[in-house]
N, C-alpha and C. Protein backbone atom coordinates (compact mmCIF):
# COMPACT_ATOMS: atom_id res chain seq x y z
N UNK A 1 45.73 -11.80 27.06
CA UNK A 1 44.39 -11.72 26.49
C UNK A 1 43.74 -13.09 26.59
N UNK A 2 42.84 -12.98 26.89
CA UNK A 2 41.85 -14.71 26.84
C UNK A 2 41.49 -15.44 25.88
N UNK A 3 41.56 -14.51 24.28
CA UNK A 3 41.56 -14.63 22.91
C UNK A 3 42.75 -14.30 22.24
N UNK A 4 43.44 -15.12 22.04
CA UNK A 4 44.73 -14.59 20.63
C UNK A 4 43.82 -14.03 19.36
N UNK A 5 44.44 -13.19 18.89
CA UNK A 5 44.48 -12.41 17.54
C UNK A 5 44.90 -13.36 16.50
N UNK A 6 44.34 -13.29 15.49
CA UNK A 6 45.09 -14.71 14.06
C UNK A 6 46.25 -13.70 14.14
N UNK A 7 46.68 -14.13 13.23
CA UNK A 7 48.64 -13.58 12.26
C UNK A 7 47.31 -12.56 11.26
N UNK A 8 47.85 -11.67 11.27
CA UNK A 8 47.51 -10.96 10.21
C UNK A 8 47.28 -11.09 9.01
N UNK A 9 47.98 -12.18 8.41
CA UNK A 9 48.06 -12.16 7.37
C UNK A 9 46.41 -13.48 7.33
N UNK A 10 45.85 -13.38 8.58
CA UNK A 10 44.74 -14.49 7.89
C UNK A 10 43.26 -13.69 7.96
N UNK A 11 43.37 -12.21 7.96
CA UNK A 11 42.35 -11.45 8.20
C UNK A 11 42.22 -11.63 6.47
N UNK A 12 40.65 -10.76 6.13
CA UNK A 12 40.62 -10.56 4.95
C UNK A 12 41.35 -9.07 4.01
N UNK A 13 41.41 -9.26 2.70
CA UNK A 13 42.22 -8.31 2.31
C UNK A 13 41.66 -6.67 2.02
N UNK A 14 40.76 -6.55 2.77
CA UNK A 14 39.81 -5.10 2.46
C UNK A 14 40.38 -4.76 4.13
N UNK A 15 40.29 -5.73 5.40
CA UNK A 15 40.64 -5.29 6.20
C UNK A 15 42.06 -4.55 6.43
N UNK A 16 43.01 -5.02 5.73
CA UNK A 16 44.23 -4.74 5.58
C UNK A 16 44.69 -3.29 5.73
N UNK A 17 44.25 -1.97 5.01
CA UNK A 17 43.99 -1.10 4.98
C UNK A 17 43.64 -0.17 6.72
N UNK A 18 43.27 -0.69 7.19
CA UNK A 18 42.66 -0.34 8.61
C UNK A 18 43.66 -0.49 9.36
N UNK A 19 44.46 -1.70 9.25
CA UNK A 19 45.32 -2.08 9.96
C UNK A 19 46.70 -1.08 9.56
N UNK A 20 47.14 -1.08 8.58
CA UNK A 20 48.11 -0.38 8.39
C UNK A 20 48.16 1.25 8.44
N UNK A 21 46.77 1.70 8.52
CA UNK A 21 46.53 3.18 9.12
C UNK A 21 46.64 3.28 10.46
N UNK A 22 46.03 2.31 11.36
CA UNK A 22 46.89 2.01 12.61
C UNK A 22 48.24 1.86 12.68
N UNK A 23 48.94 1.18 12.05
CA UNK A 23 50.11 1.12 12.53
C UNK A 23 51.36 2.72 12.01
N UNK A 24 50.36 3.08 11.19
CA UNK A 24 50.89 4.51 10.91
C UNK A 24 50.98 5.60 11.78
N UNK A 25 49.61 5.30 12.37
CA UNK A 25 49.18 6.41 13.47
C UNK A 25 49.88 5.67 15.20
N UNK A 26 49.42 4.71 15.19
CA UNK A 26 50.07 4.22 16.68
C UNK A 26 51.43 3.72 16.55
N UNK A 27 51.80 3.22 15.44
CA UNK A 27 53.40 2.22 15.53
C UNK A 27 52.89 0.84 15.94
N UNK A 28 51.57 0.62 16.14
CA UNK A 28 51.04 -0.81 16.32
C UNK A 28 49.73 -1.20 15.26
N UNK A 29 49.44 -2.31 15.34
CA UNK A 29 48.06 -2.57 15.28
C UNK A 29 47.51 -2.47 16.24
N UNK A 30 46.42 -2.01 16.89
CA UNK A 30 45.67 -2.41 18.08
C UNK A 30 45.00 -3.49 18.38
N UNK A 31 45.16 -3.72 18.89
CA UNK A 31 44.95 -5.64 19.46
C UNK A 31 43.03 -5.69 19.73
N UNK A 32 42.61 -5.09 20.10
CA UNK A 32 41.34 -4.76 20.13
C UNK A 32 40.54 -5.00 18.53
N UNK A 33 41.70 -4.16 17.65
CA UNK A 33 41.26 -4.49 16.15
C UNK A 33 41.55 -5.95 15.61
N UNK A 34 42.13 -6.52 16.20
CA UNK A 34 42.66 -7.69 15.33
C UNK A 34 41.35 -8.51 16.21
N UNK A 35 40.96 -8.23 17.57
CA UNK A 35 39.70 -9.46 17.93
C UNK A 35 38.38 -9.11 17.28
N UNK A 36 38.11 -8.09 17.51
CA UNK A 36 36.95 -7.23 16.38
C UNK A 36 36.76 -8.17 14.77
N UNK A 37 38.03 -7.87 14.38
CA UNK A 37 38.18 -8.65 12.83
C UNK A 37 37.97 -10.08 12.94
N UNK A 38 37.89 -10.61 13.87
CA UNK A 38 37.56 -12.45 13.76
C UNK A 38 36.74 -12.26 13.41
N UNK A 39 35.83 -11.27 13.54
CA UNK A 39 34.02 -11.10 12.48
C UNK A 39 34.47 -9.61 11.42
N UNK A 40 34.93 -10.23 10.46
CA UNK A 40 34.83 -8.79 9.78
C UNK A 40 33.89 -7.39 9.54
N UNK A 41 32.59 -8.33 9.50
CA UNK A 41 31.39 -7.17 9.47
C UNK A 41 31.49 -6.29 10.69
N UNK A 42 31.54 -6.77 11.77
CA UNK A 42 31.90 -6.49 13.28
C UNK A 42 32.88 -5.48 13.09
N UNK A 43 33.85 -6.00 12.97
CA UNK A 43 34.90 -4.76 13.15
C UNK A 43 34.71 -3.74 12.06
N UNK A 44 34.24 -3.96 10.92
CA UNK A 44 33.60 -2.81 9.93
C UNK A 44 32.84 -2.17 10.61
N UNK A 45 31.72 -2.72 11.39
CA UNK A 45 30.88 -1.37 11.67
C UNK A 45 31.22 -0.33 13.03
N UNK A 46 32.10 -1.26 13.51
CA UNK A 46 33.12 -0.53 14.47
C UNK A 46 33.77 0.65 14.08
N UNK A 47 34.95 -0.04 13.18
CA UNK A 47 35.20 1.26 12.41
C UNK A 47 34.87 2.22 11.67
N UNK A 48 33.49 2.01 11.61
CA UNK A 48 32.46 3.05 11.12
C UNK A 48 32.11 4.31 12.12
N UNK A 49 31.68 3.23 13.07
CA UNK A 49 31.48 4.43 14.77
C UNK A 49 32.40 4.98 15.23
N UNK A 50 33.80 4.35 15.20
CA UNK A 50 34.98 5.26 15.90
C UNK A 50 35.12 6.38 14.53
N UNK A 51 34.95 6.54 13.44
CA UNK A 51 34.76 7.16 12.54
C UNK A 51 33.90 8.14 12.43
N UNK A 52 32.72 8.17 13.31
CA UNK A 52 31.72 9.04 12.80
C UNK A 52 32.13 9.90 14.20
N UNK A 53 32.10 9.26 15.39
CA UNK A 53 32.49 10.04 16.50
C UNK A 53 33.76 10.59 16.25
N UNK A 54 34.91 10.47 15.49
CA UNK A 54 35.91 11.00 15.54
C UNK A 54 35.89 12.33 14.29
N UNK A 55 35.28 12.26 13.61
CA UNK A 55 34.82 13.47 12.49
C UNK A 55 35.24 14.52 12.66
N UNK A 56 35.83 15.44 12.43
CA UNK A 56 36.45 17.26 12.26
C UNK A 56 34.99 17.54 12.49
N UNK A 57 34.07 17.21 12.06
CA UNK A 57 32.58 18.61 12.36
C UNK A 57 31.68 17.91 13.40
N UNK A 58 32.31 16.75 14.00
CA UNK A 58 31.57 16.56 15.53
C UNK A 58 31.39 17.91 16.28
N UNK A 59 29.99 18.05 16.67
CA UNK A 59 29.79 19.35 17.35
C UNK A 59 30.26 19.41 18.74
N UNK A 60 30.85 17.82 19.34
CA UNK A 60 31.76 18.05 20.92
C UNK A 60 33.00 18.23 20.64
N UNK A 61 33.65 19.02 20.91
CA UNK A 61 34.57 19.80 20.73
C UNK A 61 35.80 18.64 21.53
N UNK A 62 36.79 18.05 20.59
CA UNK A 62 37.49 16.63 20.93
C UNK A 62 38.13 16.21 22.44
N UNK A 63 38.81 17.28 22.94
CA UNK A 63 38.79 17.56 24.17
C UNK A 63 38.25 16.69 25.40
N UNK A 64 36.79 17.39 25.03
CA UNK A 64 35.53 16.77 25.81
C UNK A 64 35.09 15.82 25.56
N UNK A 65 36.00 14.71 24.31
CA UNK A 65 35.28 13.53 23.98
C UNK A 65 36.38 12.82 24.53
N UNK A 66 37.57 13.15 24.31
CA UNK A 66 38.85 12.32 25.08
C UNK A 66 38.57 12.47 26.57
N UNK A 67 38.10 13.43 27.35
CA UNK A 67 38.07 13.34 28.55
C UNK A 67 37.03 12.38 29.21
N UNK A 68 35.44 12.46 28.55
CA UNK A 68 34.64 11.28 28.76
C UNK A 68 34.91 9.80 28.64
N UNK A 69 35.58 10.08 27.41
CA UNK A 69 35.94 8.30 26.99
C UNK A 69 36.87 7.76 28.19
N UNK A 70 37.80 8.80 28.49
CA UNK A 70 38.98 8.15 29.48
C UNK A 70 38.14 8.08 31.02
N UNK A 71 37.10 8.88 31.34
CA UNK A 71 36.60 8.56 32.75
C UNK A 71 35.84 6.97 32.35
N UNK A 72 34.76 6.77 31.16
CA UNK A 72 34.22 5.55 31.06
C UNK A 72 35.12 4.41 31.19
N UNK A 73 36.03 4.79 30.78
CA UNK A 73 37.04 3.61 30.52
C UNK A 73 37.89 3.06 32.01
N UNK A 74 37.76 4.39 32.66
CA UNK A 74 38.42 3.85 34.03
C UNK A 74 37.55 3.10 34.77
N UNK A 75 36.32 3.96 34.62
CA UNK A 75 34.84 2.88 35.34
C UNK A 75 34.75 1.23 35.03
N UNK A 76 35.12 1.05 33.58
CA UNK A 76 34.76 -0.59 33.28
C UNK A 76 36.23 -0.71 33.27
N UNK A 77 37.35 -0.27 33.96
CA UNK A 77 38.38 -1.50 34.23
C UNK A 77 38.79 -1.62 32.91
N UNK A 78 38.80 -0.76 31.47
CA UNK A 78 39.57 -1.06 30.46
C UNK A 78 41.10 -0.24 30.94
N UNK A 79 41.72 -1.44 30.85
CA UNK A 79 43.58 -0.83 30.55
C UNK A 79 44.11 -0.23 29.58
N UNK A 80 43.19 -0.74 28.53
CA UNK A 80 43.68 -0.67 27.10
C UNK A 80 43.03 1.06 26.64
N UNK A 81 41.61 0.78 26.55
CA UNK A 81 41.05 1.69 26.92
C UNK A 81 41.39 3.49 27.15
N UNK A 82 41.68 2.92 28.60
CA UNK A 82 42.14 4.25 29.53
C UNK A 82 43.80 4.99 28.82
N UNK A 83 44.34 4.07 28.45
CA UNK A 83 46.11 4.63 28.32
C UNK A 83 45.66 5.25 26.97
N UNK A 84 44.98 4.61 25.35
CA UNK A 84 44.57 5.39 24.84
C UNK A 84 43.82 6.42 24.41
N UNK A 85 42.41 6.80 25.17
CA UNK A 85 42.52 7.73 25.90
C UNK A 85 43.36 8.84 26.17
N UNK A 86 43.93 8.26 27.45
CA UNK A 86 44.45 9.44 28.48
C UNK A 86 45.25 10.16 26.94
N UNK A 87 46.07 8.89 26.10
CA UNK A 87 46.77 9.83 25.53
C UNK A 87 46.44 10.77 24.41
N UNK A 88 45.19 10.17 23.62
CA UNK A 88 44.84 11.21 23.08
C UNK A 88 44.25 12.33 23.49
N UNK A 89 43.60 12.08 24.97
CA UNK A 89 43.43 13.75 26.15
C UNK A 89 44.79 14.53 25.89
N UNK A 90 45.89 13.55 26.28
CA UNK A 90 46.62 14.46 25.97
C UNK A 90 47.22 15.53 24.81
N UNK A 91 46.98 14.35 23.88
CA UNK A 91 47.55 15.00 22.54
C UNK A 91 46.80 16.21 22.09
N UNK A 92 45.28 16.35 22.79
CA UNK A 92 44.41 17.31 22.52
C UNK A 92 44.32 18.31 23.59
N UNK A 93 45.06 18.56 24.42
CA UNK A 93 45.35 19.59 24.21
C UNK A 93 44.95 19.63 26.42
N UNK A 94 44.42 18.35 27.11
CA UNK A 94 43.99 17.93 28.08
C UNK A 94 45.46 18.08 29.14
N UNK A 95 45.64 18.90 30.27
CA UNK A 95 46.30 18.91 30.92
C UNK A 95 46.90 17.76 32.11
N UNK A 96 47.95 17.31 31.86
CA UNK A 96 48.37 16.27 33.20
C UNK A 96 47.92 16.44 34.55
N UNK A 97 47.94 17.49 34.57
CA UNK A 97 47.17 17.65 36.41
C UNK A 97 45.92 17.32 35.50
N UNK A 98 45.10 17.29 35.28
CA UNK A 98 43.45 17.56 34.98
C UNK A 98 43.42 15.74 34.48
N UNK A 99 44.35 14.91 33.58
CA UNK A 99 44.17 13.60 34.13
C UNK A 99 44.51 13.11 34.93
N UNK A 100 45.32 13.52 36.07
CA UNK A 100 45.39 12.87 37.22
C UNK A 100 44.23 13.43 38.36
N UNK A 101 43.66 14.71 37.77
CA UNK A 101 42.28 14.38 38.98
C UNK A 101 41.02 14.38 38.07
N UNK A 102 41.06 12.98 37.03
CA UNK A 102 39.80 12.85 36.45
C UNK A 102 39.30 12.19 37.73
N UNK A 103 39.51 10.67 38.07
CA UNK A 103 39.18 10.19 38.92
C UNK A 103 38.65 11.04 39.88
N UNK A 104 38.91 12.53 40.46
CA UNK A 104 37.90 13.06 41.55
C UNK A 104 37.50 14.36 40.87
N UNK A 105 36.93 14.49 39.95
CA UNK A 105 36.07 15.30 39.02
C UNK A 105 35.90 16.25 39.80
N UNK A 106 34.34 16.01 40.16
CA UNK A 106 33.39 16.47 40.79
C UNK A 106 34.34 17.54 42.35
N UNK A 107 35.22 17.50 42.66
CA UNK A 107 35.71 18.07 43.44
C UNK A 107 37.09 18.90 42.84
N UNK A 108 37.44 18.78 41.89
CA UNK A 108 38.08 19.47 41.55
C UNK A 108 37.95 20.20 40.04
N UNK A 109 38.97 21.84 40.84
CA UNK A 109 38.51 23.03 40.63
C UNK A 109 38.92 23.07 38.57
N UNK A 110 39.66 21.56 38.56
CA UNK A 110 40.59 22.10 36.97
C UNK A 110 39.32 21.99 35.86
N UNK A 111 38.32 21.62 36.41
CA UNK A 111 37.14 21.05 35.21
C UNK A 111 36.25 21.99 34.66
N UNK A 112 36.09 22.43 33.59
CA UNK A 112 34.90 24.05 33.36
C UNK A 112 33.58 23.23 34.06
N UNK A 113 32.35 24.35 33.60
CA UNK A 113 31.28 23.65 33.49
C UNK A 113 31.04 22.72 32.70
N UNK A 114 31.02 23.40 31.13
CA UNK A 114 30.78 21.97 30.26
C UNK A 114 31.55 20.50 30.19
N UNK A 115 32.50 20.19 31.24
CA UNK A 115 33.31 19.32 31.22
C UNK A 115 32.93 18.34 32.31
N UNK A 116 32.63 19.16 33.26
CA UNK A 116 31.42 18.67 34.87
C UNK A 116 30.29 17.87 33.82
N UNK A 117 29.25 18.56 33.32
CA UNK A 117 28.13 18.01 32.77
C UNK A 117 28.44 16.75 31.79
N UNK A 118 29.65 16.58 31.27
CA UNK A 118 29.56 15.61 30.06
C UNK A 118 30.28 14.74 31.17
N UNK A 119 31.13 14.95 32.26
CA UNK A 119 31.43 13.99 33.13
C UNK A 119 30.42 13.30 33.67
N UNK A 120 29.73 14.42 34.61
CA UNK A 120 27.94 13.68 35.25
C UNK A 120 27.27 12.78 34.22
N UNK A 121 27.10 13.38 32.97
CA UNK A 121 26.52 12.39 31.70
C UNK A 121 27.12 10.98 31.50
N UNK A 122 28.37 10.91 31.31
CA UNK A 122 29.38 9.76 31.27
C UNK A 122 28.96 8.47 32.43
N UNK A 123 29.06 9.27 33.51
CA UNK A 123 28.84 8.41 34.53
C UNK A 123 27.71 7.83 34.56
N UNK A 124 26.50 8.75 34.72
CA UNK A 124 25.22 8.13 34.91
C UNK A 124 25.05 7.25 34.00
N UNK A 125 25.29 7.31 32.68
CA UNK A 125 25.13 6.25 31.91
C UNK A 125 26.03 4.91 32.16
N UNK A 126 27.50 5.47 32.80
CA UNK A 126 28.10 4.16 32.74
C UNK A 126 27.86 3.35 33.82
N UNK A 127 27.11 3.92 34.55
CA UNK A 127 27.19 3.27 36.63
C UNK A 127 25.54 2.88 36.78
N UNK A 128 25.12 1.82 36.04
CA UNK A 128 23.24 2.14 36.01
C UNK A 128 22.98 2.51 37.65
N UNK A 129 23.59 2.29 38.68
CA UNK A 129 22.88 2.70 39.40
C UNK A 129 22.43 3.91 39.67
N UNK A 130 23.46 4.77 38.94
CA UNK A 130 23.02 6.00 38.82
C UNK A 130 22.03 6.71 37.90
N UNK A 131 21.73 6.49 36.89
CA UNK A 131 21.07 6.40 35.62
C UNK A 131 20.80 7.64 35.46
N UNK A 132 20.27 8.18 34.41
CA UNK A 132 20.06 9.33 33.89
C UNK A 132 18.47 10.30 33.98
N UNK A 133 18.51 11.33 34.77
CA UNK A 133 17.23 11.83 35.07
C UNK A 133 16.87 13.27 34.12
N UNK A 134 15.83 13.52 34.51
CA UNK A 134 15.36 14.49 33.59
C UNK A 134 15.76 15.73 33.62
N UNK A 135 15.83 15.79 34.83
CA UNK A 135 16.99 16.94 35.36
C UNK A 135 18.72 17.05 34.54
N UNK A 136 19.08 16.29 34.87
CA UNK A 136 20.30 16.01 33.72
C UNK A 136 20.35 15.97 32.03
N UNK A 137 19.29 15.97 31.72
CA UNK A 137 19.20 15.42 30.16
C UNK A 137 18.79 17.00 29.74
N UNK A 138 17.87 17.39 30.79
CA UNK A 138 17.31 19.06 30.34
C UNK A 138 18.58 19.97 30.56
N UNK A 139 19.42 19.72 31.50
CA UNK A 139 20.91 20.34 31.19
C UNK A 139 22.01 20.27 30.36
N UNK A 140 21.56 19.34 29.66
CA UNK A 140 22.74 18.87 28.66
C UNK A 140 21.87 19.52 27.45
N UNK A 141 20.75 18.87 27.01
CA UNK A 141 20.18 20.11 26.01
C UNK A 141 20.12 21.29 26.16
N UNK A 142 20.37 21.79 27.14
CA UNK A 142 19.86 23.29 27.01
C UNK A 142 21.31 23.66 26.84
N UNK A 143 22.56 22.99 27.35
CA UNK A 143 23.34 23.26 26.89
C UNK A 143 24.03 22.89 25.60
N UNK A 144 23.95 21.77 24.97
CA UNK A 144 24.48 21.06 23.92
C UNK A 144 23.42 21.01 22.89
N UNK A 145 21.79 21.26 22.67
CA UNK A 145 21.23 21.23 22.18
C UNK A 145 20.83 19.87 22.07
N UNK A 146 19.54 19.60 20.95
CA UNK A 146 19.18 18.17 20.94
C UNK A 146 20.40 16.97 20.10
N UNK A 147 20.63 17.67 18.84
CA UNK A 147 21.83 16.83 18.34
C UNK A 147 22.92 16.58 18.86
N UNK A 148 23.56 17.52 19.67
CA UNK A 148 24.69 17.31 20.05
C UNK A 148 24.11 16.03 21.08
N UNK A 149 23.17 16.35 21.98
CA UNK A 149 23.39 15.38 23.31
C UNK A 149 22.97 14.35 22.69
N UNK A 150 22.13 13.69 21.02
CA UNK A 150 22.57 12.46 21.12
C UNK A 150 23.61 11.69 20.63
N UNK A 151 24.60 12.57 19.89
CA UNK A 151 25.96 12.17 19.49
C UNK A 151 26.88 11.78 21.06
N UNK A 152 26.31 13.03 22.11
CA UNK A 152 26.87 12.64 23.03
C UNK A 152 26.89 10.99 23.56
N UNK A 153 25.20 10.97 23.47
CA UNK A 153 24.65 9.92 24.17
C UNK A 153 25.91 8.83 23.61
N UNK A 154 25.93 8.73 21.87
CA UNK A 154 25.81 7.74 21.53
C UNK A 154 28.01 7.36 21.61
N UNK A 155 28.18 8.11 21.89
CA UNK A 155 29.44 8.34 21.92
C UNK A 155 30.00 7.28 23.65
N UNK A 156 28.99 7.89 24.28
CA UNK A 156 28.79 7.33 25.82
C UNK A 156 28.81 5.95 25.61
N UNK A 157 27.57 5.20 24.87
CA UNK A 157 27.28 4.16 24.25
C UNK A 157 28.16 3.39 23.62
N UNK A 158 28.46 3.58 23.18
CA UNK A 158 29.89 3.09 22.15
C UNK A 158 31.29 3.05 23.08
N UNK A 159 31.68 3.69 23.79
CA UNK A 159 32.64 3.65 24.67
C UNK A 159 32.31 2.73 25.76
N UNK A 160 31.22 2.88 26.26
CA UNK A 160 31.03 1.44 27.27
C UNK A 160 30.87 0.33 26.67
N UNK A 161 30.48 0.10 25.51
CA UNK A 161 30.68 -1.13 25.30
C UNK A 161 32.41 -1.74 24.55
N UNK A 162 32.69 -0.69 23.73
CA UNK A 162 34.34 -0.69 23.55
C UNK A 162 35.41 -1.44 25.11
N UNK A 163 34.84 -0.50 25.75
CA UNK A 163 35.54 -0.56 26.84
C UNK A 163 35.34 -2.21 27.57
N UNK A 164 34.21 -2.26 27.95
CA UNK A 164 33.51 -3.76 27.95
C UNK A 164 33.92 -4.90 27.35
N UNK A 165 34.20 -4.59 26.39
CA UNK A 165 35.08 -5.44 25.28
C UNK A 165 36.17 -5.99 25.38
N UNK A 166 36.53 -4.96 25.57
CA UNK A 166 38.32 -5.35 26.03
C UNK A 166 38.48 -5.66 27.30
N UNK A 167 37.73 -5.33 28.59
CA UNK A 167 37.94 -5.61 29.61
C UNK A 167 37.48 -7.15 29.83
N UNK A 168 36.48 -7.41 29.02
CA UNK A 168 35.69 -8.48 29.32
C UNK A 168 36.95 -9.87 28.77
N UNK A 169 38.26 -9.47 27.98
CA UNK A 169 38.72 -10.24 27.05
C UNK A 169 40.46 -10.28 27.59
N UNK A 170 40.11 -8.73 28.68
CA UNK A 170 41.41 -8.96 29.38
C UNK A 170 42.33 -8.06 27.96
N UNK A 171 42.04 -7.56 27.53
CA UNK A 171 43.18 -6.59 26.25
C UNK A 171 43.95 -6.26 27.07
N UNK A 172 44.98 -6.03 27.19
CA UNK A 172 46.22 -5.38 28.08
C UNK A 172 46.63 -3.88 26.97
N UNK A 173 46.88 -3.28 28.14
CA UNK A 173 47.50 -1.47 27.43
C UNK A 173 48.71 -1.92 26.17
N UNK A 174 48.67 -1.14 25.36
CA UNK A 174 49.72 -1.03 24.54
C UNK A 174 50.47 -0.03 24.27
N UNK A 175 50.72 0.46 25.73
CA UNK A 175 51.86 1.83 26.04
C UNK A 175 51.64 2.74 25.23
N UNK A 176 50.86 3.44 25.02
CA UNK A 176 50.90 4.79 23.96
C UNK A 176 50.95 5.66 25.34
N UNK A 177 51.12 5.69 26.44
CA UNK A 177 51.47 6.86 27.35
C UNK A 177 51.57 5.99 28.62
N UNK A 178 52.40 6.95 29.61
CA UNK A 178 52.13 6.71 30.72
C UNK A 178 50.73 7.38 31.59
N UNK A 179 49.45 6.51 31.59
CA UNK A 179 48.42 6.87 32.50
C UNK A 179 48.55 7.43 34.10
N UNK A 180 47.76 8.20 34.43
CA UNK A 180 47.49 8.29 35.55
C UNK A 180 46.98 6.93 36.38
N UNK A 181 47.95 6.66 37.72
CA UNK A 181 47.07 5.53 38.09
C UNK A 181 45.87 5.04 38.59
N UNK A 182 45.43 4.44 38.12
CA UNK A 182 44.36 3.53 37.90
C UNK A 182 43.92 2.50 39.12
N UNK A 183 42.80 2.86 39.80
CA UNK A 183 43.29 1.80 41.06
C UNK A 183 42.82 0.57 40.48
N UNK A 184 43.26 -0.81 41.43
CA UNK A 184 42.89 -2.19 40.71
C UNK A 184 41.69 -2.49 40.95
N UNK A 185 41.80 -3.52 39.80
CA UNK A 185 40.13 -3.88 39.60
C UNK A 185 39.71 -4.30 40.59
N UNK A 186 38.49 -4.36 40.80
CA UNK A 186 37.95 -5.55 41.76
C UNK A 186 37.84 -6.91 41.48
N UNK A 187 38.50 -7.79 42.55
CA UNK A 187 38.62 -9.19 42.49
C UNK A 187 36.91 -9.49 42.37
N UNK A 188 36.56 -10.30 41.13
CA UNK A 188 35.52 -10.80 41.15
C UNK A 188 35.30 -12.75 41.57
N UNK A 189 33.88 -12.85 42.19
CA UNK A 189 34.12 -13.83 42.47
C UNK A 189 33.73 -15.06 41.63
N UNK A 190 34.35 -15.99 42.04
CA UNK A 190 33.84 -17.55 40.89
C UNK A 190 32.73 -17.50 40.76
N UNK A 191 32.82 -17.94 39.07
CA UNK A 191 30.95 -18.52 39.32
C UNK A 191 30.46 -19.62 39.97
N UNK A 192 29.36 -19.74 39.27
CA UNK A 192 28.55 -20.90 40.67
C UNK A 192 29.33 -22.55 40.14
């Protein structure tokens, strides 16, 4: 990582709580949480959003939120990202063949419709060159309605920059599964 995490024990004591529900649920802290917490407010309102998107009465059905998050996440080069993810695709219920051909979506037959559209959605937002047209947005409402597509949106939103985050900081995976592989990043070049 390009940033060490403090010792735990130098976070504040309201954060504490967060951390040890992680390590309940993963067997770790997530390292992502411990850089978040160098600003406590920061990682509070974080854990607010992975909170509201993760909700029992989210109207995207979880599935379809593990499968988006894990294509965004392969797009920005998160490691960390993608393995958690893939594994909660899996835990929900997301088939191993079907993450090993996220990467070629659009051509393969394992994806419904509504899984195509929140993929196309994912992307356009995450790839600006592609960006999002009116044509697309009138398909996602007419299918998801107006609320859902902006939970979608914002879900999209929140995952690229999550993802961004960690990639930008170099987070390394913390094995909660074996991923589908991932091709390597692109060598970027020096700055000026």
């Amino acid at each position: 990582m390009r940033i060490e995490p403090r010792p735990v024990s130098a976070y504040p004591w309201y954060l504490k709580p967060f951390f040890w529900n992680q390590r309940r649920k993963y067997g770790a802290i997530l390292a992502p949480a411990l850089l978040w917490a160098r600003n406590p407010l920061l990682f509070l309102a974080v854990a607010a959003f992975v909170g509201i998107f993760e909700r029992m009465s989210s109207p995207l059905p979880p599935r379809m939120r593990a499968l988006a998050m894990t294509r965004i996440s392969r797009i920005n080069w998160c490691r960390f990202c993608e393995v958690l993810n893939a594994s909660t695709s899996l835990k929900r219920g997301v088939s191993p063949a079907k993450m090993e051909a996220l990467e070629r979506w659009q051509s393969s037959n394992l994806f419904d419709k509504d899984e195509r559209l929140v993929l196309e959605y994912a992307e356009a937002m995450t790839r600006s060159e592609l960006g999002v047209d009116d044509a697309l947005m009138e398909r996602l409402k007419a299918r998801f309605g107006d609320d859902a597509t902006v939970e979608l949106t914002g879900l999209i939103a929140f995952q690229n920059m999550s993802s961004k985050f960690n990639s930008a900081l170099a987070v390394p995976a913390q094995g909660f599964c074996r991923p589908p592989s991932m091709p390597a990043a692109p060598q970027r070049r020096a700055g000026p």
